[in-house]
Protein backbone atom coordinates (compact mmCIF):
# COMPACT_ATOMS: atom_id res chain seq x y z
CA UNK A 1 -21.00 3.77 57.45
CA UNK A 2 -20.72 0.09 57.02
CA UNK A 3 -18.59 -2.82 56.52
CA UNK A 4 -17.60 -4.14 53.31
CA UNK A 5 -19.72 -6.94 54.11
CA UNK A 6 -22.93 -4.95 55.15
CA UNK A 7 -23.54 -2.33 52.48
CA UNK A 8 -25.95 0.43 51.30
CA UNK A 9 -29.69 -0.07 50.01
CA UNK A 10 -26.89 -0.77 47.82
CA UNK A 11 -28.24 -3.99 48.36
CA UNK A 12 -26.03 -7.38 48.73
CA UNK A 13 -28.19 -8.96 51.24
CA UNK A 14 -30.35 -11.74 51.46
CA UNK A 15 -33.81 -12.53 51.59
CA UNK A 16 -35.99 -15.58 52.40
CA UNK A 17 -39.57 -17.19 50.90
CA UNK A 18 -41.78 -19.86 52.45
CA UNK A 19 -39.53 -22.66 51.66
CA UNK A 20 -36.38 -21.29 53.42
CA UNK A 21 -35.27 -22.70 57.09
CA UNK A 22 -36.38 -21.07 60.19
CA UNK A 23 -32.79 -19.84 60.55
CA UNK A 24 -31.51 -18.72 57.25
CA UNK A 25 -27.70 -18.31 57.03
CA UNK A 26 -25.74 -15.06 56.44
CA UNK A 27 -24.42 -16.06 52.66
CA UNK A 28 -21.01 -14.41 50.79
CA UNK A 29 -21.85 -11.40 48.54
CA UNK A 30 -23.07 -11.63 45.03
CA UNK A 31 -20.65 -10.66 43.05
CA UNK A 32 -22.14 -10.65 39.46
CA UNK A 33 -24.57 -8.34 41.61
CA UNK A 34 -22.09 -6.14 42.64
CA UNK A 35 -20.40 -5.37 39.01
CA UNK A 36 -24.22 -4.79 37.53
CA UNK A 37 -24.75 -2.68 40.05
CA UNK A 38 -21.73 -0.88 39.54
CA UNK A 39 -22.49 -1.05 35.49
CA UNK A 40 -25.10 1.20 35.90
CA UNK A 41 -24.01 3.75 38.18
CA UNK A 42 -20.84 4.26 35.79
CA UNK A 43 -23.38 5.19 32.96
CA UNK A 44 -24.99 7.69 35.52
CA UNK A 45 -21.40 9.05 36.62
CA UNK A 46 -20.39 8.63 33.13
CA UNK A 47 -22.53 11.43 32.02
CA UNK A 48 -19.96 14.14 32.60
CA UNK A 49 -18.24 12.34 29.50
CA UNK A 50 -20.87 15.47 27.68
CA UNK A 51 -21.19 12.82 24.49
CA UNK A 52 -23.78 15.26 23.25
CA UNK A 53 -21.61 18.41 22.85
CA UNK A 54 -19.01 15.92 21.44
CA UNK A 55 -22.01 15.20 18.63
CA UNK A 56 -22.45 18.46 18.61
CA UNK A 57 -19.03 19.27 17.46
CA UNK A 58 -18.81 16.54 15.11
CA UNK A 59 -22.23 16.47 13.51
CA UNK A 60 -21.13 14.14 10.35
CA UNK A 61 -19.61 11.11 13.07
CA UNK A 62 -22.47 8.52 13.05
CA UNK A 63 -20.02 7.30 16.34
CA UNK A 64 -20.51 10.49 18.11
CA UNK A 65 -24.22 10.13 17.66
CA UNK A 66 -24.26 7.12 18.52
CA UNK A 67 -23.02 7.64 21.99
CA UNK A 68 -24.93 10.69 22.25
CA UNK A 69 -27.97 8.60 21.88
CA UNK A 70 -27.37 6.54 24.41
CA UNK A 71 -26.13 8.73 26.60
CA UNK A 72 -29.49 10.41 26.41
CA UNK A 73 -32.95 9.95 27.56
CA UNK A 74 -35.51 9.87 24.18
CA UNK A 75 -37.68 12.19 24.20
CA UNK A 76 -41.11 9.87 24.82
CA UNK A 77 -41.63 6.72 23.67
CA UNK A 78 -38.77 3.80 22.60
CA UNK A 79 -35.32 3.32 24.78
CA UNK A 80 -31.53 4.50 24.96
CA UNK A 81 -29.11 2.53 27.57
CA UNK A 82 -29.31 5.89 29.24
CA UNK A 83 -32.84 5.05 29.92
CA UNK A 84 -32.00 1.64 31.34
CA UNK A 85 -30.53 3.25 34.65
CA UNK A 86 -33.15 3.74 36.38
CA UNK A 87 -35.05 0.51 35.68
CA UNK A 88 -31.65 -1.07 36.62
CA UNK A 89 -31.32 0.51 39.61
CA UNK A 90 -34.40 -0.20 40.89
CA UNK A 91 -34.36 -3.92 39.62
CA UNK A 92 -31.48 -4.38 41.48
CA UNK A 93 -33.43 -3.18 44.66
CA UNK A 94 -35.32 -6.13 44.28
CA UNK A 95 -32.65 -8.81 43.59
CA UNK A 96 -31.14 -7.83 46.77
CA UNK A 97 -33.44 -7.99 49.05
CA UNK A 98 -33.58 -11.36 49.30
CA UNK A 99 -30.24 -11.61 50.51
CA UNK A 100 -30.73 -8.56 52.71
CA UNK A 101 -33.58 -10.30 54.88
CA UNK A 102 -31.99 -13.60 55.30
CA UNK A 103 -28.53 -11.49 56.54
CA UNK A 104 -30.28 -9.45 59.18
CA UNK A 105 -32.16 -12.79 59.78
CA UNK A 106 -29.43 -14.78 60.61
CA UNK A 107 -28.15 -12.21 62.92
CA UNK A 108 -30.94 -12.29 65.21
CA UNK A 109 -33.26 -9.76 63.05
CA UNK A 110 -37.15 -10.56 63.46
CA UNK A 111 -39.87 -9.16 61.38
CA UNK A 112 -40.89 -6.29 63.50
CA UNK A 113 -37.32 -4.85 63.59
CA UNK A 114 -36.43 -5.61 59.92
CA UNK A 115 -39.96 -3.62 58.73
CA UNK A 116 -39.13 -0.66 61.17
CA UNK A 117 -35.60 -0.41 59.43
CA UNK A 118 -37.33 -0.65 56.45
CA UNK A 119 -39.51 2.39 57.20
CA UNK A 120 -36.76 4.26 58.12
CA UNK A 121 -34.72 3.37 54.93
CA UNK A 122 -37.62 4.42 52.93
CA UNK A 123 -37.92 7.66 54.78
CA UNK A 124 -34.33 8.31 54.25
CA UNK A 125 -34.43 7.77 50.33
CA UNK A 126 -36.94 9.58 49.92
CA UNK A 127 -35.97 12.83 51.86
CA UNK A 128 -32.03 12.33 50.16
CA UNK A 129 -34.28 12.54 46.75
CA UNK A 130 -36.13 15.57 47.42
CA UNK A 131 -32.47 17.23 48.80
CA UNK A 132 -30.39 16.76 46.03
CA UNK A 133 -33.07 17.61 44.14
CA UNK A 134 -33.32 20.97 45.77
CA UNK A 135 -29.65 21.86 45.18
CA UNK A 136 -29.32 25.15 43.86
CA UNK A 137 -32.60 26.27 44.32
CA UNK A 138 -33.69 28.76 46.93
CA UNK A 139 -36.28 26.75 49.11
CA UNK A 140 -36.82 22.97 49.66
CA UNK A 141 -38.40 21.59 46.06
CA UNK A 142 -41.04 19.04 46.94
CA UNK A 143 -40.76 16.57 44.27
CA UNK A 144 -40.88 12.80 44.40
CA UNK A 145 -39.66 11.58 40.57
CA UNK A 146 -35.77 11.41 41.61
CA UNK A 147 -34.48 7.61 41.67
CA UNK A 148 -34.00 7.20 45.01
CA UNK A 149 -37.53 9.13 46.33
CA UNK A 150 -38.80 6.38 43.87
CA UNK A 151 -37.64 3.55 45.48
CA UNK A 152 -38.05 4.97 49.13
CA UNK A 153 -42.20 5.37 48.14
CA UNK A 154 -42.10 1.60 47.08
CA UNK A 155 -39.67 -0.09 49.25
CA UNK A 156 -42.16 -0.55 52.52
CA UNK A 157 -43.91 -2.82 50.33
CA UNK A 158 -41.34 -4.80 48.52
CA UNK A 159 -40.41 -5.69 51.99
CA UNK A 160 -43.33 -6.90 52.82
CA UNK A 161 -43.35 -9.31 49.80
CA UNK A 162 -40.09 -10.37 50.26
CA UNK A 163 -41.65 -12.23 53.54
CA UNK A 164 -44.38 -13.56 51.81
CA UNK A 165 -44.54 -16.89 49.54
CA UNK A 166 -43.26 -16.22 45.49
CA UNK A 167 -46.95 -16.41 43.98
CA UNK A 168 -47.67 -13.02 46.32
CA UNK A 169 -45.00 -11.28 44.20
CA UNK A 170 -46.81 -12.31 41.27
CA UNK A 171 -50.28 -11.49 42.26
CA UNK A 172 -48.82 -8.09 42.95
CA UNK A 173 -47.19 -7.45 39.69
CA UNK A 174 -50.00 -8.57 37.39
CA UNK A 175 -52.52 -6.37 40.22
CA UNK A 176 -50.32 -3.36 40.20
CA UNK A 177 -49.99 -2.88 36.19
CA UNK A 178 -53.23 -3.93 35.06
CA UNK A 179 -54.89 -1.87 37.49
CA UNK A 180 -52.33 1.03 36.81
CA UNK A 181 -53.09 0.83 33.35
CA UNK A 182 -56.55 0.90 33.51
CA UNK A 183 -56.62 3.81 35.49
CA UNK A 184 -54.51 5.78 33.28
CA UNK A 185 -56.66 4.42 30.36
CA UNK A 186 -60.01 5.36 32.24
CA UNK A 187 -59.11 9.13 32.64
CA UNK A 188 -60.25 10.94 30.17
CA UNK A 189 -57.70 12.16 27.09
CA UNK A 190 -57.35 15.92 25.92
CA UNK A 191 -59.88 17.37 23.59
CA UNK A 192 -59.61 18.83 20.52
CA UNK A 193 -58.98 22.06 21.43
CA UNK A 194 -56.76 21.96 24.26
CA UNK A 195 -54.00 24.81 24.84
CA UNK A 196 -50.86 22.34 24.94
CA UNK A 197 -48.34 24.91 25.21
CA UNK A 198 -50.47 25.70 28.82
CA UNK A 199 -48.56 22.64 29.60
CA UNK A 200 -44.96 23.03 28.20
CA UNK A 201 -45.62 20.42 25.32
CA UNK A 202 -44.65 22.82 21.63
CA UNK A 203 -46.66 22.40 18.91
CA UNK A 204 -43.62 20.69 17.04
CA UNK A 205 -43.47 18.12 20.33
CA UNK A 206 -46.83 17.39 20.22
CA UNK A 207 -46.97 16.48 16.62
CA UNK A 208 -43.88 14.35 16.59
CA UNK A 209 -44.01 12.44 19.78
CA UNK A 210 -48.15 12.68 21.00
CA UNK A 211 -50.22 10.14 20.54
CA UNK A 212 -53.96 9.84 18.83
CA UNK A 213 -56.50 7.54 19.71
CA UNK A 214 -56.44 5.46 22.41
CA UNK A 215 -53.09 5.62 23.14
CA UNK A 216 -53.39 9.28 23.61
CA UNK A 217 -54.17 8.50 27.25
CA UNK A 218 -50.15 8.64 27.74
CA UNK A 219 -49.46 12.21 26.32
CA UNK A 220 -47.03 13.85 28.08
CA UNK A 221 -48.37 16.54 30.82
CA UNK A 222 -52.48 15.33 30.18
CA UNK A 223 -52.12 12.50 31.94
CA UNK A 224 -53.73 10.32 35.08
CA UNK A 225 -50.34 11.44 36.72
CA UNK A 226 -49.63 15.15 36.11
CA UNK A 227 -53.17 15.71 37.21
CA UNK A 228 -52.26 13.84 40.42
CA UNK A 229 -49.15 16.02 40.66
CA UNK A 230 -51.04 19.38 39.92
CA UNK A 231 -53.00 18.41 43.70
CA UNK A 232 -50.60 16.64 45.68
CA UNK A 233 -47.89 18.74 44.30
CA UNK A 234 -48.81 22.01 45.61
CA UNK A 235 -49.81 20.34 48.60
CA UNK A 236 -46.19 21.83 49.67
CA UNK A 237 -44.65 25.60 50.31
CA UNK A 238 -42.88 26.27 46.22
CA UNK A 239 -41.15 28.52 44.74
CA UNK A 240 -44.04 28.95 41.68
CA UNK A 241 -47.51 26.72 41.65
CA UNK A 242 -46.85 23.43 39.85
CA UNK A 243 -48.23 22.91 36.60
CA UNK A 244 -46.14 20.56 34.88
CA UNK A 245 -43.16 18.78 34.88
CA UNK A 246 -40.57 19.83 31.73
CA UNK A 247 -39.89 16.07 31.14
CA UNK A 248 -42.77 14.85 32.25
CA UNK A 249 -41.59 12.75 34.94
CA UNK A 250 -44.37 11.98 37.48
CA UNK A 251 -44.84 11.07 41.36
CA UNK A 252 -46.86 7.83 40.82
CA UNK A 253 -44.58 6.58 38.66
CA UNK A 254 -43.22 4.75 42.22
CA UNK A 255 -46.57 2.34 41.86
CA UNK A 256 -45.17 0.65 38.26
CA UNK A 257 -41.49 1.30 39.49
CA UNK A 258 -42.49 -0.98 42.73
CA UNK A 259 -43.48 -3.46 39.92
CA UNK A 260 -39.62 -3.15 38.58
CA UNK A 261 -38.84 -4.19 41.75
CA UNK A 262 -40.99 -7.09 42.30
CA UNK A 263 -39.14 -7.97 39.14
CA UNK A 264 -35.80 -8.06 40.35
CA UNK A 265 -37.11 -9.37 43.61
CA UNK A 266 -38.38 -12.73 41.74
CA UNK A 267 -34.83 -12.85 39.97
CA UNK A 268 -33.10 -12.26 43.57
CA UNK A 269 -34.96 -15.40 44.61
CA UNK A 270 -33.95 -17.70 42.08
CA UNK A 271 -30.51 -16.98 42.31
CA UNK A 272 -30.46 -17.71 46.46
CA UNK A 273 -32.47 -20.65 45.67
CA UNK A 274 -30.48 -22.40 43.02
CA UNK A 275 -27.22 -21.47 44.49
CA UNK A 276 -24.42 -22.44 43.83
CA UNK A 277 -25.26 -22.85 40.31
CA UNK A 278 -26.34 -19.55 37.89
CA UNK A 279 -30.16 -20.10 36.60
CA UNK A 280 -29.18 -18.49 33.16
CA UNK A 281 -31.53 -20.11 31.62
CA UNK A 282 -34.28 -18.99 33.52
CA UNK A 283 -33.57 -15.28 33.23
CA UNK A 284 -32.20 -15.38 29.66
CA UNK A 285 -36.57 -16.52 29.40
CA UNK A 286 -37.91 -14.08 31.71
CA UNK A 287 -36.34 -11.18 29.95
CA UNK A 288 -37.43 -12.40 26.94
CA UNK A 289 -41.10 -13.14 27.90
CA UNK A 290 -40.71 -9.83 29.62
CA UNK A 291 -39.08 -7.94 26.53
CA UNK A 292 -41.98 -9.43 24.23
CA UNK A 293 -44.90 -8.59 26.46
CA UNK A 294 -43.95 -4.74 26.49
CA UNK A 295 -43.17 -4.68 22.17
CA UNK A 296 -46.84 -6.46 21.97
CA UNK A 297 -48.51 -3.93 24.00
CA UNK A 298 -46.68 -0.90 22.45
CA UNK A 299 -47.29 -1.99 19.04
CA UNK A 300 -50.97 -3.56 19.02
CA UNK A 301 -51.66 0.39 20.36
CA UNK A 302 -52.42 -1.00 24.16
CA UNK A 303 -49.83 0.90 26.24
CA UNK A 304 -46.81 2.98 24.74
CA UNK A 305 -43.45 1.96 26.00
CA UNK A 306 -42.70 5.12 27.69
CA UNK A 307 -39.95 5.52 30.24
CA UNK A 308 -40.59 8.53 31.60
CA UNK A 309 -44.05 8.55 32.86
CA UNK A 310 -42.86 4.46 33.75
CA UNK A 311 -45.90 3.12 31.47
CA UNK A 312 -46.89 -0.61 32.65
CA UNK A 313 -45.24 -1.27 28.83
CA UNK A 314 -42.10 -0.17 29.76
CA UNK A 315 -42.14 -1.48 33.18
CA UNK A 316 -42.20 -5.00 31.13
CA UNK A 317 -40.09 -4.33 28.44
CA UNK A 318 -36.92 -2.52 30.98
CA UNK A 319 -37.67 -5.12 33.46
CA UNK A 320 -37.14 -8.04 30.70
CA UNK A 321 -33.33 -5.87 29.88
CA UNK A 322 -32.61 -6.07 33.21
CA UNK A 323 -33.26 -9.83 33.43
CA UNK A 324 -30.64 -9.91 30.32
CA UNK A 325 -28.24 -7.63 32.21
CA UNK A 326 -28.20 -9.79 34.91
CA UNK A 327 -28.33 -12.74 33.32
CA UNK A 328 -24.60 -11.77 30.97
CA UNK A 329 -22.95 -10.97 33.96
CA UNK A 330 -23.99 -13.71 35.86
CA UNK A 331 -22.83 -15.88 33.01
CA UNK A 332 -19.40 -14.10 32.61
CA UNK A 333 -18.53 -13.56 36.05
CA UNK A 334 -20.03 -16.87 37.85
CA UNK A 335 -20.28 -19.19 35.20
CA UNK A 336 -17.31 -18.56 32.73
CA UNK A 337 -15.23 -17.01 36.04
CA UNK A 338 -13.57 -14.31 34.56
CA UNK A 339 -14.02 -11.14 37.16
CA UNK A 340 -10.50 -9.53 37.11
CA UNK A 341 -12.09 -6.85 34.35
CA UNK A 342 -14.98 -6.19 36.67
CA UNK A 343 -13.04 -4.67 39.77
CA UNK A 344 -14.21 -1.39 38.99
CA UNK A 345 -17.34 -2.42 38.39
CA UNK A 346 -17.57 -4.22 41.84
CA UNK A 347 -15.68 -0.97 43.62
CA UNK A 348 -18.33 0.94 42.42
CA UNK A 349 -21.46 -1.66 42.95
CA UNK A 350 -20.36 -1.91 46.56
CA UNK A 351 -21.03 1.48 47.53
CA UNK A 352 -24.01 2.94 45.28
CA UNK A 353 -25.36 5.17 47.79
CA UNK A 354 -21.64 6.69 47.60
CA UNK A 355 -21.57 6.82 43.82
CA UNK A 356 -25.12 8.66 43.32
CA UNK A 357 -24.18 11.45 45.50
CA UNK A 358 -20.47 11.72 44.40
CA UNK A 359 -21.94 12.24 41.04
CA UNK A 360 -24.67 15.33 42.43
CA UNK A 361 -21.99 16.61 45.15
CA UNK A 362 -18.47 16.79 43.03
CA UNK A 363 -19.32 17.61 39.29
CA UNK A 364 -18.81 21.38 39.96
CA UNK A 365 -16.49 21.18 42.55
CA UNK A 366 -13.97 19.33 40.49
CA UNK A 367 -14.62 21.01 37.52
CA UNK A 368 -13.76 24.48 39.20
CA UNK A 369 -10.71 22.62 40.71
CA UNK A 370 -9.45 22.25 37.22
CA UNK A 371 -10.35 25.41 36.01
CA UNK A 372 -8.77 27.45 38.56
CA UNK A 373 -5.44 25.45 38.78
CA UNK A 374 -5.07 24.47 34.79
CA UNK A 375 -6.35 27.23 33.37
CA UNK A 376 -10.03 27.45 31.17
CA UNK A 377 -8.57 25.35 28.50
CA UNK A 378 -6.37 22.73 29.85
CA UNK A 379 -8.34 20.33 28.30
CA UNK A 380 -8.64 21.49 24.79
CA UNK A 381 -5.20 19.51 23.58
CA UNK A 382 -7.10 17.74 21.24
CA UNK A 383 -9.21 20.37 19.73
CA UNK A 384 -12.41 22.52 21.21
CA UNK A 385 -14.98 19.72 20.06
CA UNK A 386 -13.16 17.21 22.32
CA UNK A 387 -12.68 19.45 24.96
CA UNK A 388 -15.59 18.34 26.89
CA UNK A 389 -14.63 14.71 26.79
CA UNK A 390 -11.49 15.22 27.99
CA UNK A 391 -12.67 17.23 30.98
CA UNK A 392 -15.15 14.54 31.70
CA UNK A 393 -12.74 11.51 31.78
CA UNK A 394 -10.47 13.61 34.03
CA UNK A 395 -13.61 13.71 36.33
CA UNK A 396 -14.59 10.73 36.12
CA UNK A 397 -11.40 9.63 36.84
CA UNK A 398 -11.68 11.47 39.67
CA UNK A 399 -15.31 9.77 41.35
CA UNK A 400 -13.53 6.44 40.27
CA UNK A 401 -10.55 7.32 42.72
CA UNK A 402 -12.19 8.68 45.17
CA UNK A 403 -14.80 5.72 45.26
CA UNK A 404 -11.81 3.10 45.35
CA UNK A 405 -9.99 5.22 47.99
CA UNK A 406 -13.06 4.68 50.01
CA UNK A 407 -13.46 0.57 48.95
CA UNK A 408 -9.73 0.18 49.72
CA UNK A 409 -10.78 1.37 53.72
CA UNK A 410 -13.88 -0.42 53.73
CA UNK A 411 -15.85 2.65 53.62
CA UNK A 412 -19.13 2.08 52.57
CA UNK A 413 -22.31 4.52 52.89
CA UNK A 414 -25.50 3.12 54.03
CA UNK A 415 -28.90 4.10 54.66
C-alpha cells in the first residue's frame, strides 16, 4: 500500500534530466495526469457496459454501432478508442517517471537504489501479467502480450533514460523503430502457397485484412514476431505447444511499446520543466507531427498502422493521440481550471494498479452477486437487448465505489 501522495507504477512522480539541480524537490501531483490516467482505465473497466451485444440487439442503431466500435479492438489495421488504452497506458508510464525519480530523489534516493526498485517493479509487472493472464486456466500460461508484462519488459530501460540527457530519449526512439522495422521488413513474407489456416488466419480474414506486397511483412501470425514466439514461447511447461496467438498479439511488441514510453517520457519532461505553466502548444505539435508521421507511413505502403502486433506506424500515430489526450486535459483542467467533473477521473487515476485488477478480479464475482440475490433477469426492465447494459452500469458502478471507498482511506496499491 501507499499514501495518497506516493502511488502505484500508477505513476505521479517525478523525474529529472541534465539540467535539473543536484537536489531536485518532491513537487505536488499532476493532476491533469491523474484524470487521463483515470480516462483510460474507465474505458478498460467500462467494457462490462457489453456495447457489442447492445449492437447486437439493435442492429439498425448507427449509435449502438457506434459505441460498439469503439468499444472494440479492429480487427488489424486502422484504430477504435478501445485501441487507444493500451498506448495510453503505457504513455502515461513515461510522463510519470519524471516526477517519480525526482520524488524518490529528493528523499534521499540515489541511482543504485532507484534502478534496483526499478528491477523489482519490472519483475512484479511482469509476473502480475502472466497471473491474471492465467486465470481460469489449469497451469501457469507463459505469455508476455498483457499490458502490464509489457511495460514490466520495457521499464528497466525507460529508467535508465529518464537519468540520461533529453537527446538520449531521442536517439532511442528513432534507434528502436527504425531498427524494429527493418527487422520485421527483412524477414522474409509468406509464399504463395502457404497453409494460413495452419495459423488461425480464415481464408475470409486473410483476404479482407492481409496485406500484398511489401507490406505483407505485417500479416498477422507470419510475422518477425510470432516466429519469435513459436521459440521463446515454448521455452515454458503449456498446456498445448504454441503456434499462434488468436489475435495476434506478440511478445516483442514490448521493444516499440518501450518507444510509447519514451514518448510520454519526453512529454513528462516538458511539463516538469515549464511548470507552472501548461506547454499546450508544444504537445498539441508533437501529436500532430506524431499523428502525421504514422498516416504517411501507412499510406505510402511503408509500415501498416497496426495496433496489435504494435507496428513502429502505430507506435507514432497512438503516441501522437496520446500527446492530444494529454494535451485537452491539461488545457481543461490546468489551464481553463475546471476539475470538479474530473473527480472520478482522478479517484480512479490515483490508484491504476487497483483499477486493472478490480476489473480481472470482480467481473464474475459481482455479476453472480446479482444473479443469485436479484434473480437472472433483474436487469431486463428495459427490454432483453438492454439487458446487458444495465447489468454493466450496475457493475461498474460497483468498481467505481469500491475504488472511491479505497481513495476516501488513502488506500492506494503499489508495486
Amino acid at each position: 500500500m501507499a499514501t495518497a501522495v506516493e502511488s502505484a507504477p500508477s505513476i505521479y512522480v517525478r523525474s529529472t534530466d541534465a539540467r535539473e539541480p543536484a537536489k531536485p524537490q518532491a513537487a505536488q501531483r499532476n493532476v491533469a495526469v491523474d484524470a487521463y490516467r483515470g480516462f483510460v482505465m474507465l474505458l478498460m473497466m467500462a467494457e462490462v457496459l457489453e456495447f457489442s451485444r447492445v449492437s447486437a440487439a439493435f442492429p439498425t442503431s448507427w449509435f449502438w454501432q457506434f459505441l460498439a466500435y469503439n468499444q472494440t479492438h479492429v480487427q488489424w489495421a486502422g484504430c477504435s478508442l478501445h485501441d487507444t488504452i493500451q498506448p495510453g497506458f503505457s504513455f502515461l508510464v513515461g510522463v510519470a517517471l519524471p516526477y517519480s525519480i525526482a520524488s524518490r530523489l529528493a528523499k534521499g534516493g540515489t541511482f543504485g537504489k532507484l534502478f534496483v526498485h526499478a528491477l523489482w517493479r519490472s519483475l512484479a509487472l511482469i509476473l502480475l501479467g502472466i497471473f491474471l493472464r492465467s486465470m481460469d486456466r489449469s497451469q501457469t500460461y507463459f505469455t508476455f502480450e498483457d499490458t502490464l508484462t509489457q511495460i514490466g519488459l520495457g521499464y528497466p530501460f525507460l529508467f535508465l533514460l529518464g537519468f540520461r540527457p533529453p537527446r538520449w530519449a531521442w536517439w532511442a526512439l528513432g534507434g528502436i523503430l527504425t531498427g524494429y522495422w527493418l527487422a520485421w521488413a527483412l524477414y522474409p513474407v509468406a509464399g504463395p502457397g502457404f497453409d494460413w489456416n495452419s495459423v488461425g488466419v480464415s481464408a475470409a480474414w486473410h483476404a479482407q485484412h492481409n496485406y500484398t506486397g511489401f507490406m505483407a511483412h505485417w500479416n498477422k501470425n507470419y510475422n518477425l514476431g510470432n516466429a519469435f514466439d513459436q521459440w521463446f514461447l515454448n521455452l515454458f511447461p503449456r498446456e498445448t505447444p504454441f503456434v499462434f496467438n488468436d489475435g495476434g498479439y506478440l511478445t516483442l511488441s514490448f521493444i516499440p511499446t518501450l518507444s510509447t514510453m519514451i514518448l510520454g517520457l519526453v512529454a513528462g519532461r516538458w511539463l516538469r520543466a515549464a511548470a507552472p505553466e501548461i506547454p499546450v502548444r508544444r504537445l498539441l505539435l508533437a501529436g500532430l507531427a506524431c499523428v502525421a508521421a504514422g498516416l504517411l507511413l501507412h499510406f505510402t505502403h511503408v509500415c501498416p498502422v497496426v495496433k496489435r502486433i504494435w507496428t513502429p506506424a502505430w507506435t507514432l500515430f497512438s503516441g501522437g493521440l496520446c500527446f492530444w489526450f494529454l494535451a485537452a486535459f491539461s488545457w481543461i483542467i490546468d489551464v481553463k481550471r475546471y476539475r470538479k467533473w474530473a473527480f472520478l477521473l482522478v479517484v480512479i487515476g490515483m490508484n491504476s494498479i487497483a483499477a486493472y485488477c478490480i476489473a480481472h478480479f470482480f467481473e464474475g464475482f459481482i455479476a453472480s452477486s446479482f444473479r443469485i440475490n436479484l434473480g437472472p433477469h433483474f436487469f431486463a426492465f428495459l427490454g432483453a437487448g438492454l439487458e446487458p447494459l444495465m447489468r454493466g452500469i450496475a457493475i461498474l458502478s460497483c468498481y467505481c465505489l469500491l475504488l472511491l471507498w479505497m481513495y476516501r482511506r488513502k488506500i492506494f496499491l503499489k508495486i
